[in-house]
PDB file of N, CA and C in Angstrom:
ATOM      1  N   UNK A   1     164.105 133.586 121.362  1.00  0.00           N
ATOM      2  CA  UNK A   1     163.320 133.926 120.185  1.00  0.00           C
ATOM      3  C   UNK A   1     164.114 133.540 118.949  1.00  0.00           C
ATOM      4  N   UNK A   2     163.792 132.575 118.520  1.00  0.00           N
ATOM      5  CA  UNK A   2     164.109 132.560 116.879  1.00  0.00           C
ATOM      6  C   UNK A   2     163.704 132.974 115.662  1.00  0.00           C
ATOM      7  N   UNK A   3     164.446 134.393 115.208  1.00  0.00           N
ATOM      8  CA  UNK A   3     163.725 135.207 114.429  1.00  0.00           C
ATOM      9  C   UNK A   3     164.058 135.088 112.903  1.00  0.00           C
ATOM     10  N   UNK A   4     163.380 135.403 112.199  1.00  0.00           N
ATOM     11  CA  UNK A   4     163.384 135.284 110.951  1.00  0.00           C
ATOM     12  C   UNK A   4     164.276 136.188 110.189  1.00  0.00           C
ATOM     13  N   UNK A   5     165.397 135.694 109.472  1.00  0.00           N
ATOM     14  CA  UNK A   5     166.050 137.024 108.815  1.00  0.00           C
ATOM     15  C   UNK A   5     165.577 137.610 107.715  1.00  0.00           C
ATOM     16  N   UNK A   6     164.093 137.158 106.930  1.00  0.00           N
ATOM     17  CA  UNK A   6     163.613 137.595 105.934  1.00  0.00           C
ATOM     18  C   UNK A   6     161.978 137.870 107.194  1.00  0.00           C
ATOM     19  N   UNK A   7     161.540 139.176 106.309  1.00  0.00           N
ATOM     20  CA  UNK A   7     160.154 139.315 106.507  1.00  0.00           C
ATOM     21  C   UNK A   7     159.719 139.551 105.525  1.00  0.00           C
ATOM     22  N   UNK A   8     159.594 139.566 104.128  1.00  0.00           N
ATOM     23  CA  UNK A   8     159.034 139.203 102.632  1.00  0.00           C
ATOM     24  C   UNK A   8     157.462 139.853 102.664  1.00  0.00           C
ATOM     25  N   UNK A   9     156.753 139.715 104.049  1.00  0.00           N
ATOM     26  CA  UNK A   9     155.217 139.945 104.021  1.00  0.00           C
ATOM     27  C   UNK A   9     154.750 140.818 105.683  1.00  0.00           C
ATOM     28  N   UNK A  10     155.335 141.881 105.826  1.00  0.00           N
ATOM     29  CA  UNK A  10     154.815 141.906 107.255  1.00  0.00           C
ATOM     30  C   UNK A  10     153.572 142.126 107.874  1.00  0.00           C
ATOM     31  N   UNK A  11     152.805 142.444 106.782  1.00  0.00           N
ATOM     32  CA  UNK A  11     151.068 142.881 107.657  1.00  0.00           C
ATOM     33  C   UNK A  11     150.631 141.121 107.986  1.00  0.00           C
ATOM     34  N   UNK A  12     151.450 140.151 107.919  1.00  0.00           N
ATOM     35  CA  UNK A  12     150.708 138.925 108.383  1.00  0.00           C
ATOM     36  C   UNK A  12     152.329 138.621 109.543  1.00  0.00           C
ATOM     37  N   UNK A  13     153.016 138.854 109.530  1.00  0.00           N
ATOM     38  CA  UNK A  13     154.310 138.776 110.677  1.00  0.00           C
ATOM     39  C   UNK A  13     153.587 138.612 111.561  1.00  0.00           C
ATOM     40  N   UNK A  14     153.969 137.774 112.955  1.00  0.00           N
ATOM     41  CA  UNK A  14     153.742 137.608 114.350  1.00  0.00           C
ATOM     42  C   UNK A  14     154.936 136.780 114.663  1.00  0.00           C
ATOM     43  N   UNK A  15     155.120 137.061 116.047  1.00  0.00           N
ATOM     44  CA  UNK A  15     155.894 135.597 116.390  1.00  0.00           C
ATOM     45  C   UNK A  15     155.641 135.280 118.032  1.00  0.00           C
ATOM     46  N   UNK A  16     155.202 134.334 117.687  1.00  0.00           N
ATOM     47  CA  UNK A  16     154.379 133.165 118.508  1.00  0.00           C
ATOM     48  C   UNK A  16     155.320 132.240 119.165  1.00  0.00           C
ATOM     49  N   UNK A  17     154.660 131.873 120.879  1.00  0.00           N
ATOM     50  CA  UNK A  17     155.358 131.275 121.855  1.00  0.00           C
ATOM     51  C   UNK A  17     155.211 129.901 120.785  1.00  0.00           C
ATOM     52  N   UNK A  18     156.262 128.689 120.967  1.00  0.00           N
ATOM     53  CA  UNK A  18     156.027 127.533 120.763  1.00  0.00           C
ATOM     54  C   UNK A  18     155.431 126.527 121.327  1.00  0.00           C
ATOM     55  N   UNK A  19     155.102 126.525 122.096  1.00  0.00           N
ATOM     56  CA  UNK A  19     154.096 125.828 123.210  1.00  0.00           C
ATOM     57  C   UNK A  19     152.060 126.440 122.894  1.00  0.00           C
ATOM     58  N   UNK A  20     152.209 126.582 121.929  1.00  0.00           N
ATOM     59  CA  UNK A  20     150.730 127.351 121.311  1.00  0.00           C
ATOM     60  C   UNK A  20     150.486 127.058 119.975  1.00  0.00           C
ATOM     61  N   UNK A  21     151.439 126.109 119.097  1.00  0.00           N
ATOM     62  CA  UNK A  21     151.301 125.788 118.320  1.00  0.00           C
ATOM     63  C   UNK A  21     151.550 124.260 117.897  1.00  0.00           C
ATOM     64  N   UNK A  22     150.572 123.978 117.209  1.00  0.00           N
ATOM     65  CA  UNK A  22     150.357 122.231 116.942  1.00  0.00           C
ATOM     66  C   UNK A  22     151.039 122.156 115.665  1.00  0.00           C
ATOM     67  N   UNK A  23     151.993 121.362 115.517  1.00  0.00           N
ATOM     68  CA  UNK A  23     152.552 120.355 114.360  1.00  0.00           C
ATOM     69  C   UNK A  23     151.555 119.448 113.631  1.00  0.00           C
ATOM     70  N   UNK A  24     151.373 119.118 112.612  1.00  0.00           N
ATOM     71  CA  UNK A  24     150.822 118.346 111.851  1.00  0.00           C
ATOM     72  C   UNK A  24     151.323 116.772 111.646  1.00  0.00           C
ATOM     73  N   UNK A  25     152.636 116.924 111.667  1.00  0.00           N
ATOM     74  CA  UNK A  25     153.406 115.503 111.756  1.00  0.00           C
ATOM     75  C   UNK A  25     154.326 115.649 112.212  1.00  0.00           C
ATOM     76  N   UNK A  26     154.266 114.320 113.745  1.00  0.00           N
ATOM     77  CA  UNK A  26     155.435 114.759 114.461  1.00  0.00           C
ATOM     78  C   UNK A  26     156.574 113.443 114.020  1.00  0.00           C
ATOM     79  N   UNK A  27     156.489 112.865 113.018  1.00  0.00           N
ATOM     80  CA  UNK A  27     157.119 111.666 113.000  1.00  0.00           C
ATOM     81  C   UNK A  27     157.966 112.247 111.396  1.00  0.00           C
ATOM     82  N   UNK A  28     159.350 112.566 111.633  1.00  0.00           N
ATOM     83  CA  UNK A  28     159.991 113.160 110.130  1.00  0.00           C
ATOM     84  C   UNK A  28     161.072 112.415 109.957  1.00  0.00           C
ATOM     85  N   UNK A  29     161.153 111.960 108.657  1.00  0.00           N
ATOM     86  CA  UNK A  29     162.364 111.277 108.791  1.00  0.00           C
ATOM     87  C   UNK A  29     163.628 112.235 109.339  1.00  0.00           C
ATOM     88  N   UNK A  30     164.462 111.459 110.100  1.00  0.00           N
ATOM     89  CA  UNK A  30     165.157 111.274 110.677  1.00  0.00           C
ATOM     90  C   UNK A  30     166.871 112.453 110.501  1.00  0.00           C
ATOM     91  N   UNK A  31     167.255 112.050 108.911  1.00  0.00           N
ATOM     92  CA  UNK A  31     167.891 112.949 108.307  1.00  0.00           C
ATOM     93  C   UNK A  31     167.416 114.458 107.910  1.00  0.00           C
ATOM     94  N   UNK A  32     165.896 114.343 107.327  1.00  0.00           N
ATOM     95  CA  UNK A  32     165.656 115.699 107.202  1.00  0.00           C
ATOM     96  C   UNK A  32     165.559 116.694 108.321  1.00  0.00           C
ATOM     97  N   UNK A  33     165.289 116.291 108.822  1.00  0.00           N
ATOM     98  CA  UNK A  33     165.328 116.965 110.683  1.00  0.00           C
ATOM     99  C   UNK A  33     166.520 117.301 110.492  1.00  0.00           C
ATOM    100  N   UNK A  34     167.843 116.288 110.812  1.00  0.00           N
ATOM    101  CA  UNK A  34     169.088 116.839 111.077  1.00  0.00           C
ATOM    102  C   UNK A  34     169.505 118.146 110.529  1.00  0.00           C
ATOM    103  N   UNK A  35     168.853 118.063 108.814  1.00  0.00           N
ATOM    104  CA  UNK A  35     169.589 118.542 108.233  1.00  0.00           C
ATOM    105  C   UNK A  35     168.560 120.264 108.191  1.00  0.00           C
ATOM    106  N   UNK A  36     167.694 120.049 108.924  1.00  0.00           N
ATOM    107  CA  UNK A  36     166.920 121.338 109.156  1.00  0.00           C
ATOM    108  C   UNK A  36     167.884 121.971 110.730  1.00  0.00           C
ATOM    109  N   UNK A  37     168.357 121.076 111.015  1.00  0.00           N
ATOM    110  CA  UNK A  37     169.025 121.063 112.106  1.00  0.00           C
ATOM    111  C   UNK A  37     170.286 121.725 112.211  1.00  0.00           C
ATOM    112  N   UNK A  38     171.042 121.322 111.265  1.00  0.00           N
ATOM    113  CA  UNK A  38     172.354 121.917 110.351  1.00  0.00           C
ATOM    114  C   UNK A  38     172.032 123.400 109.905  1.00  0.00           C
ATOM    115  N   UNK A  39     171.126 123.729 109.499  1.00  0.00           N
ATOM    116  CA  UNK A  39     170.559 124.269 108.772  1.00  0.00           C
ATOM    117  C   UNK A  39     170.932 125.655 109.490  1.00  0.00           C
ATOM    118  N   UNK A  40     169.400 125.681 110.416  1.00  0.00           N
ATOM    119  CA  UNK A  40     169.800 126.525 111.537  1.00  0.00           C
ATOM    120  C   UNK A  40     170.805 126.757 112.419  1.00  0.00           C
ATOM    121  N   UNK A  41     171.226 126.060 112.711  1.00  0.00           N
ATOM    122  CA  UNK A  41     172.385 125.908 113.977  1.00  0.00           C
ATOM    123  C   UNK A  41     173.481 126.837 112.824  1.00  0.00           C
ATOM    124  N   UNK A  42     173.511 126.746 112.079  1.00  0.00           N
ATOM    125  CA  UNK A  42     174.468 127.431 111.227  1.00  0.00           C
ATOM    126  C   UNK A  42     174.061 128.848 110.349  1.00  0.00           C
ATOM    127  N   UNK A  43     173.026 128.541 110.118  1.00  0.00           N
ATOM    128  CA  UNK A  43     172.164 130.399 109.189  1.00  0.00           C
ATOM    129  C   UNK A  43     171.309 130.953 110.307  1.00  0.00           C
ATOM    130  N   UNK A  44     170.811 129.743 110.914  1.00  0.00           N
ATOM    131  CA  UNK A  44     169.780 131.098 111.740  1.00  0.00           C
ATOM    132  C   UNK A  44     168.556 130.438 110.844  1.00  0.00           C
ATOM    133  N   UNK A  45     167.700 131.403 111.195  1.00  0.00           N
ATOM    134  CA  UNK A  45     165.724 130.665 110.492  1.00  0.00           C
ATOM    135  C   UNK A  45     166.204 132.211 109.721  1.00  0.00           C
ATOM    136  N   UNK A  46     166.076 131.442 108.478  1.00  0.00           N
ATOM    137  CA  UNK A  46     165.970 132.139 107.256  1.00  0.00           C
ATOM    138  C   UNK A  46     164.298 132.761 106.563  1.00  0.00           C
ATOM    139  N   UNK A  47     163.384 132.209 106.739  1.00  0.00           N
ATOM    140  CA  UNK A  47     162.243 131.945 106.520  1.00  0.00           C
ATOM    141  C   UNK A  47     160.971 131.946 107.933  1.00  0.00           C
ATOM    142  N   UNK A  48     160.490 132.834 108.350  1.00  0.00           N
ATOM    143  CA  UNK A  48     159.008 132.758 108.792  1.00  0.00           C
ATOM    144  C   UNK A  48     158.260 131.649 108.643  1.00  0.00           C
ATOM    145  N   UNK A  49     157.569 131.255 109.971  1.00  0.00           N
ATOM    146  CA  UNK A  49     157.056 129.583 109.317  1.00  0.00           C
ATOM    147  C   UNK A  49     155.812 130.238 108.875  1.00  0.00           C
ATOM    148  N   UNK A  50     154.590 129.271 108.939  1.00  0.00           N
ATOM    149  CA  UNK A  50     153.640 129.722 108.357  1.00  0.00           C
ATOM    150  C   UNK A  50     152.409 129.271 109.521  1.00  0.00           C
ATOM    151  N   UNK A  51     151.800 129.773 109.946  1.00  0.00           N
ATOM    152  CA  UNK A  51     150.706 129.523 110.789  1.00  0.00           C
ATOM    153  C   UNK A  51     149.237 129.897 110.540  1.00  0.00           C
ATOM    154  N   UNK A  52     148.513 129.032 110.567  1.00  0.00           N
ATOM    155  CA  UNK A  52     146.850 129.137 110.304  1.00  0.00           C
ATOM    156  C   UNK A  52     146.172 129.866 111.723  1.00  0.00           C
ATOM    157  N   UNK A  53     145.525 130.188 111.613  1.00  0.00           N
ATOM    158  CA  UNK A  53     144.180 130.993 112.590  1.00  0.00           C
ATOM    159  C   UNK A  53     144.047 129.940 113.797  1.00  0.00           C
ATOM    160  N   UNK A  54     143.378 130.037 115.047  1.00  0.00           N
ATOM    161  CA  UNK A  54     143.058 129.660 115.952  1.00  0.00           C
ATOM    162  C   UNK A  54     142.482 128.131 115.128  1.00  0.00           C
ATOM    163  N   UNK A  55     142.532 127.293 115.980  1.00  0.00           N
ATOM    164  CA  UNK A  55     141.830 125.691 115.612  1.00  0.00           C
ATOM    165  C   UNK A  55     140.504 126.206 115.349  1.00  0.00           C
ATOM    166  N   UNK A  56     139.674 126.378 115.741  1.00  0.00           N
ATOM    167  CA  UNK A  56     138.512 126.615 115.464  1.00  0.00           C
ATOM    168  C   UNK A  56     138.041 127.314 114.613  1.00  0.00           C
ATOM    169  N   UNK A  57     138.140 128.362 114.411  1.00  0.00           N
ATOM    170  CA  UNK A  57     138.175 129.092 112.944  1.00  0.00           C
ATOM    171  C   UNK A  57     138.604 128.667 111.527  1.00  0.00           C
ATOM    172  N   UNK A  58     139.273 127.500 111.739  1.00  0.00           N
ATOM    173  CA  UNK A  58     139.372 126.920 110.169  1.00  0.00           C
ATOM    174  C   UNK A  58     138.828 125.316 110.009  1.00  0.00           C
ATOM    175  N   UNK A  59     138.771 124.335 111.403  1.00  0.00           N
ATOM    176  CA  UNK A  59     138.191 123.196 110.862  1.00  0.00           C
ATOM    177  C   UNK A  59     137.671 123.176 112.129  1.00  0.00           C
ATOM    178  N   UNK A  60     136.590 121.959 111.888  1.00  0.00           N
ATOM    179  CA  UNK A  60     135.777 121.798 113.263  1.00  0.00           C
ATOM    180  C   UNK A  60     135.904 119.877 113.344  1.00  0.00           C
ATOM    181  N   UNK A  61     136.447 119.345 112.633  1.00  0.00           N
ATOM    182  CA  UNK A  61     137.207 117.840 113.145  1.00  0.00           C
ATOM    183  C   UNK A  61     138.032 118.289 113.736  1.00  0.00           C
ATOM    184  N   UNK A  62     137.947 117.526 114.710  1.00  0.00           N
ATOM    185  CA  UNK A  62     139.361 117.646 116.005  1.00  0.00           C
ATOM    186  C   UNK A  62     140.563 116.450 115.081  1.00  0.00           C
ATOM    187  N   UNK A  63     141.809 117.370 115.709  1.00  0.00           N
ATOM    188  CA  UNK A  63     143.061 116.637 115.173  1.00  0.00           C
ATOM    189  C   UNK A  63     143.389 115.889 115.823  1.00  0.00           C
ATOM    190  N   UNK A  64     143.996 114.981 115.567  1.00  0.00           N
ATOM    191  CA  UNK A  64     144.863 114.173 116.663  1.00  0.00           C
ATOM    192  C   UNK A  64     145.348 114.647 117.919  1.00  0.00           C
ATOM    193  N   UNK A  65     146.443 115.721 117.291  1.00  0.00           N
ATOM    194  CA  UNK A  65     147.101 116.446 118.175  1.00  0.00           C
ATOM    195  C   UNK A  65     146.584 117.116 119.102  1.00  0.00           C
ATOM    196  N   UNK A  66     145.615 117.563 118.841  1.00  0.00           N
ATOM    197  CA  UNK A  66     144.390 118.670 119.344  1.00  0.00           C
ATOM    198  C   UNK A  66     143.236 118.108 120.797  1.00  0.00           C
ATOM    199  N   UNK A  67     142.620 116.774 120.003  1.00  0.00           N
ATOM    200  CA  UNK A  67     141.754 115.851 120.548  1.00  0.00           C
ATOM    201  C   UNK A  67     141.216 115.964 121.967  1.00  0.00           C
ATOM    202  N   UNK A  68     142.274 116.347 122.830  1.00  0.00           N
ATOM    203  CA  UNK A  68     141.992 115.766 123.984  1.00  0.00           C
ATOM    204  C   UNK A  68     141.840 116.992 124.737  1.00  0.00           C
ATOM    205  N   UNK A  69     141.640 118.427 123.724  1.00  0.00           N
ATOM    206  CA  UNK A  69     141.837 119.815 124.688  1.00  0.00           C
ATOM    207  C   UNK A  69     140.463 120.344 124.530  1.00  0.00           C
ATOM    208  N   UNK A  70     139.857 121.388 125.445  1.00  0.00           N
ATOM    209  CA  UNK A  70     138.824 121.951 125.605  1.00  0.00           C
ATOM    210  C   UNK A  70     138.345 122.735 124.583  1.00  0.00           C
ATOM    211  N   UNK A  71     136.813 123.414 123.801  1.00  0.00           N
ATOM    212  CA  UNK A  71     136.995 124.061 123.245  1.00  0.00           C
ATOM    213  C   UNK A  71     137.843 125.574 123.925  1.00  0.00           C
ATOM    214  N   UNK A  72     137.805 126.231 124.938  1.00  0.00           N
ATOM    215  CA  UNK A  72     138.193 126.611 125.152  1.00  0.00           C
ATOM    216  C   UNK A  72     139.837 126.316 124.790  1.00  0.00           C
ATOM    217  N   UNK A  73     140.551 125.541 125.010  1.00  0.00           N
ATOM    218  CA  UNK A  73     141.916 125.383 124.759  1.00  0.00           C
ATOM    219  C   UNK A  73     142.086 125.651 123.331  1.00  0.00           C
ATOM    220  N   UNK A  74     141.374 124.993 122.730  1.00  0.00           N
ATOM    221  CA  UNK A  74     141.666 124.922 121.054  1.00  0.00           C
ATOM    222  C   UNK A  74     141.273 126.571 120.725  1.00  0.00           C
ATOM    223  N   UNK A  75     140.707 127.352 121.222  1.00  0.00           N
ATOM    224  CA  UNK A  75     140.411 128.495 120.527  1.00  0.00           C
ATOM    225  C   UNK A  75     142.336 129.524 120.806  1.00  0.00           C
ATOM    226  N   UNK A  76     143.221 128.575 121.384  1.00  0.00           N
ATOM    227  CA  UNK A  76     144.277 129.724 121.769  1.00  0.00           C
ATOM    228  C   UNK A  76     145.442 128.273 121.053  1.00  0.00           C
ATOM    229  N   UNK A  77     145.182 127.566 120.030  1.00  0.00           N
ATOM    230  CA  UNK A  77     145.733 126.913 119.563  1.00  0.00           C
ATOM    231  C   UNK A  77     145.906 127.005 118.145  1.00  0.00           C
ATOM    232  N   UNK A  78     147.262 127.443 117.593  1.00  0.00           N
ATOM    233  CA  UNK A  78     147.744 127.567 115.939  1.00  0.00           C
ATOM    234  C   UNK A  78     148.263 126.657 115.527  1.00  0.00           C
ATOM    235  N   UNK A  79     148.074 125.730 114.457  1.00  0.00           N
ATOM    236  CA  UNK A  79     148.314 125.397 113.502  1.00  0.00           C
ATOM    237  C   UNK A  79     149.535 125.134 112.746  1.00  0.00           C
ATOM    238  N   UNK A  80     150.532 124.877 112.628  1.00  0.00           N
ATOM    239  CA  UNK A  80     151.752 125.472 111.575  1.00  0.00           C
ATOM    240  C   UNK A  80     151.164 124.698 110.347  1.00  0.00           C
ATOM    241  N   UNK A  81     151.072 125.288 109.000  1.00  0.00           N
ATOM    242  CA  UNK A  81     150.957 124.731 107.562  1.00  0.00           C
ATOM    243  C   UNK A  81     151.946 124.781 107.358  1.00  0.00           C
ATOM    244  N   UNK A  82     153.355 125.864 107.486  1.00  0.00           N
ATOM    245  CA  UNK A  82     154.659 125.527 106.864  1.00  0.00           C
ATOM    246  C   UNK A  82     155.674 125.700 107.911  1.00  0.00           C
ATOM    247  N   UNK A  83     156.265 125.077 107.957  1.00  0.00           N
ATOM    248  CA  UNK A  83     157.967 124.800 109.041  1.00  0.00           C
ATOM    249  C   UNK A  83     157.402 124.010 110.357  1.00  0.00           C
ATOM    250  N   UNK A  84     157.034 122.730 109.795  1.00  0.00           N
ATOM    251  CA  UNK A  84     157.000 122.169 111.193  1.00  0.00           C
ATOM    252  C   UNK A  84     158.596 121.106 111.440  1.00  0.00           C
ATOM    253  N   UNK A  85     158.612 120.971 110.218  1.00  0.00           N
ATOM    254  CA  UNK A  85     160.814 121.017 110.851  1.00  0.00           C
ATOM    255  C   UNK A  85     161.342 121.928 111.980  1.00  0.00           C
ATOM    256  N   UNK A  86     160.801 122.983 111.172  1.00  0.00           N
ATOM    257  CA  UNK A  86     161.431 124.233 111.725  1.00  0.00           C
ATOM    258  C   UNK A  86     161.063 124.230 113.169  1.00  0.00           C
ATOM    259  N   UNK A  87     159.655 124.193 113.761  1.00  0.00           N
ATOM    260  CA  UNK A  87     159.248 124.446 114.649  1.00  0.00           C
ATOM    261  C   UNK A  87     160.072 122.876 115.698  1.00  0.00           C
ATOM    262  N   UNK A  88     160.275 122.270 115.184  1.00  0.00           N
ATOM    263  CA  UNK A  88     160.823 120.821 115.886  1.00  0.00           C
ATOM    264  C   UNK A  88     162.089 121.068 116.267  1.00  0.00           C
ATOM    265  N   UNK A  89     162.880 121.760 115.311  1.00  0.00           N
ATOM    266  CA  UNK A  89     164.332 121.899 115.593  1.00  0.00           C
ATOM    267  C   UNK A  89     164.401 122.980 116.909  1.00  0.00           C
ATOM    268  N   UNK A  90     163.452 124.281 116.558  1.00  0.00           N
ATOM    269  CA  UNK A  90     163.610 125.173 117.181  1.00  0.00           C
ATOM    270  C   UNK A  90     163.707 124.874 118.679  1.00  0.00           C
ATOM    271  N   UNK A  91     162.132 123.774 119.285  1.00  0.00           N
ATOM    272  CA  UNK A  91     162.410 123.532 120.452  1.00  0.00           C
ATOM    273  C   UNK A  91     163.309 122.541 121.347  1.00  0.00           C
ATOM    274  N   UNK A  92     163.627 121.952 120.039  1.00  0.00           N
ATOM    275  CA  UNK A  92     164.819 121.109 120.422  1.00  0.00           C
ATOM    276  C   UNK A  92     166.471 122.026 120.804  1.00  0.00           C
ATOM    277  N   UNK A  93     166.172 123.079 120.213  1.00  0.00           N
ATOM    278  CA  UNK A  93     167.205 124.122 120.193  1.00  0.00           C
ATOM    279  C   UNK A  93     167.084 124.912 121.677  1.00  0.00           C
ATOM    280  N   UNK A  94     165.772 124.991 122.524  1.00  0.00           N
ATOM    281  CA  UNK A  94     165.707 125.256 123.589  1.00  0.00           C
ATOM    282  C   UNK A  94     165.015 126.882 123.372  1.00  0.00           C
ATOM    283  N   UNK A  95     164.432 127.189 122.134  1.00  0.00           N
ATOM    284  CA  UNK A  95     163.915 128.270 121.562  1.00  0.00           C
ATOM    285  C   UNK A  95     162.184 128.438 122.674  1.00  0.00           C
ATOM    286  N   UNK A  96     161.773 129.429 122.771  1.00  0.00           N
ATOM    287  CA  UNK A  96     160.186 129.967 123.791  1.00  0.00           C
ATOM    288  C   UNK A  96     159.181 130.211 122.653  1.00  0.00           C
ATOM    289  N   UNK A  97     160.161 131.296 121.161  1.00  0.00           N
ATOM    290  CA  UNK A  97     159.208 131.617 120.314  1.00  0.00           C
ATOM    291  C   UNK A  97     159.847 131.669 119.238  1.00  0.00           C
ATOM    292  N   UNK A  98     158.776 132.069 118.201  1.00  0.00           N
ATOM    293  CA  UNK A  98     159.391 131.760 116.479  1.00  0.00           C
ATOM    294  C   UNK A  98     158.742 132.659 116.237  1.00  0.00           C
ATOM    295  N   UNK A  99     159.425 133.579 114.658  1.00  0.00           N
ATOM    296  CA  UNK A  99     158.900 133.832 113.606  1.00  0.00           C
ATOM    297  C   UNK A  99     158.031 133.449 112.937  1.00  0.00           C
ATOM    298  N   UNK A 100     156.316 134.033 112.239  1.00  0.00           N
ATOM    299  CA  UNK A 100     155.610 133.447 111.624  1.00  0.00           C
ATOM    300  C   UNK A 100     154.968 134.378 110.931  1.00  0.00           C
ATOM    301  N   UNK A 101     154.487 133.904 109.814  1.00  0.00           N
ATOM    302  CA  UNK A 101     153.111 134.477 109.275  1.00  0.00           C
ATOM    303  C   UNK A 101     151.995 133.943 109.839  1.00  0.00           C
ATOM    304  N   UNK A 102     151.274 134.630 109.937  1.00  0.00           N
ATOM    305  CA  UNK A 102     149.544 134.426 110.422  1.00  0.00           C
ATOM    306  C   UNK A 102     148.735 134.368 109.429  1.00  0.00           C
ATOM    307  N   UNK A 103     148.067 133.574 108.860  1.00  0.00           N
ATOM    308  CA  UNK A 103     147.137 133.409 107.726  1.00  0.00           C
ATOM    309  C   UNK A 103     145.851 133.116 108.334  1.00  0.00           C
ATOM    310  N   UNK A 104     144.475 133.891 107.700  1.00  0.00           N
ATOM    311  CA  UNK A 104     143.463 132.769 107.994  1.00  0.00           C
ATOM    312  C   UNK A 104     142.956 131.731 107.560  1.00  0.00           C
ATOM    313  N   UNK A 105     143.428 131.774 106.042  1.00  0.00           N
ATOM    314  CA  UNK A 105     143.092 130.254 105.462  1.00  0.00           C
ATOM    315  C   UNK A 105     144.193 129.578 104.752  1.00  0.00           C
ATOM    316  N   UNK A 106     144.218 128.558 104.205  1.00  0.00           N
ATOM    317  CA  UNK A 106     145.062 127.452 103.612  1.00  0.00           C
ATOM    318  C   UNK A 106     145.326 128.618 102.235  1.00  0.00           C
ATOM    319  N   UNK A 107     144.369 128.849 101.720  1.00  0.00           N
ATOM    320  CA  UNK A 107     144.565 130.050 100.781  1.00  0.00           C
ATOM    321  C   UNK A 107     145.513 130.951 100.570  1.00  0.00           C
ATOM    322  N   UNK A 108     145.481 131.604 101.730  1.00  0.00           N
ATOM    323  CA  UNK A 108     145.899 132.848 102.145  1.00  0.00           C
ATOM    324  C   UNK A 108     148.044 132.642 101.994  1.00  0.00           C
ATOM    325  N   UNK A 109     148.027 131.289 102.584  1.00  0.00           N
ATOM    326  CA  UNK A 109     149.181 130.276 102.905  1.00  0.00           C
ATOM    327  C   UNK A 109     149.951 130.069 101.071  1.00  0.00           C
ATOM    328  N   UNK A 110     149.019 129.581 100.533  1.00  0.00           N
ATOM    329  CA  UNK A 110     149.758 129.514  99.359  1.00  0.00           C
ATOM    330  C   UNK A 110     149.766 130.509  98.376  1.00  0.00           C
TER     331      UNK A 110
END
């Protein structure tokens, strides 16, 4: 479990397996990774990522990432809007679950 050392907001806190949540872009440059990489490996996840509602509940275009899963699948599928570094390093780190906020809209997020 990679936990968050700030909780800033907890009535939206969860923390969610990583294998249940879709990245938005899996292609980052190269250094910023590392250095999200550095980052953690040395503080720890400072910050809660940020996660949207089930796929279905906020858009009904299928994502890339998404595309090829059932509605059924997509209804048990989140989103990250913020820390998809984070979420990259984490499983590269050999991490099951993360720290998050749960939002239901893009709104809610900023």
């Amino acid at each position: 479990m990679l936990r968050a050392e700030r909780n800033d907001y907890p009535k939206w806190y969860a923390e969610y397996p990583l294998d249940i949540l879709t990245i938005t872009v899996d292609r980052f440059d190269k250094q910023m990774v590392e250095s999200v990489f550095q980052d953690i490996t040395e503080k720890g996840l400072i910050h809660p990522i940020v996660v949207r509602s089930p796929y279905l509940e906020y858009q009904t275009d299928p994502n890339p990432d998404v595309s090829s899963l059932t509605a059924d699948e997509r209804k048990k599928v989140f989103n990250v809007f913020v820390g998809n570094k984070r979420v990259t390093v984490a499983k590269r780190l050999g991490y099951t679950h993360i720290s998050a906020y749960h939002v239901k809209r893009d709104e809610d997020a900023r």
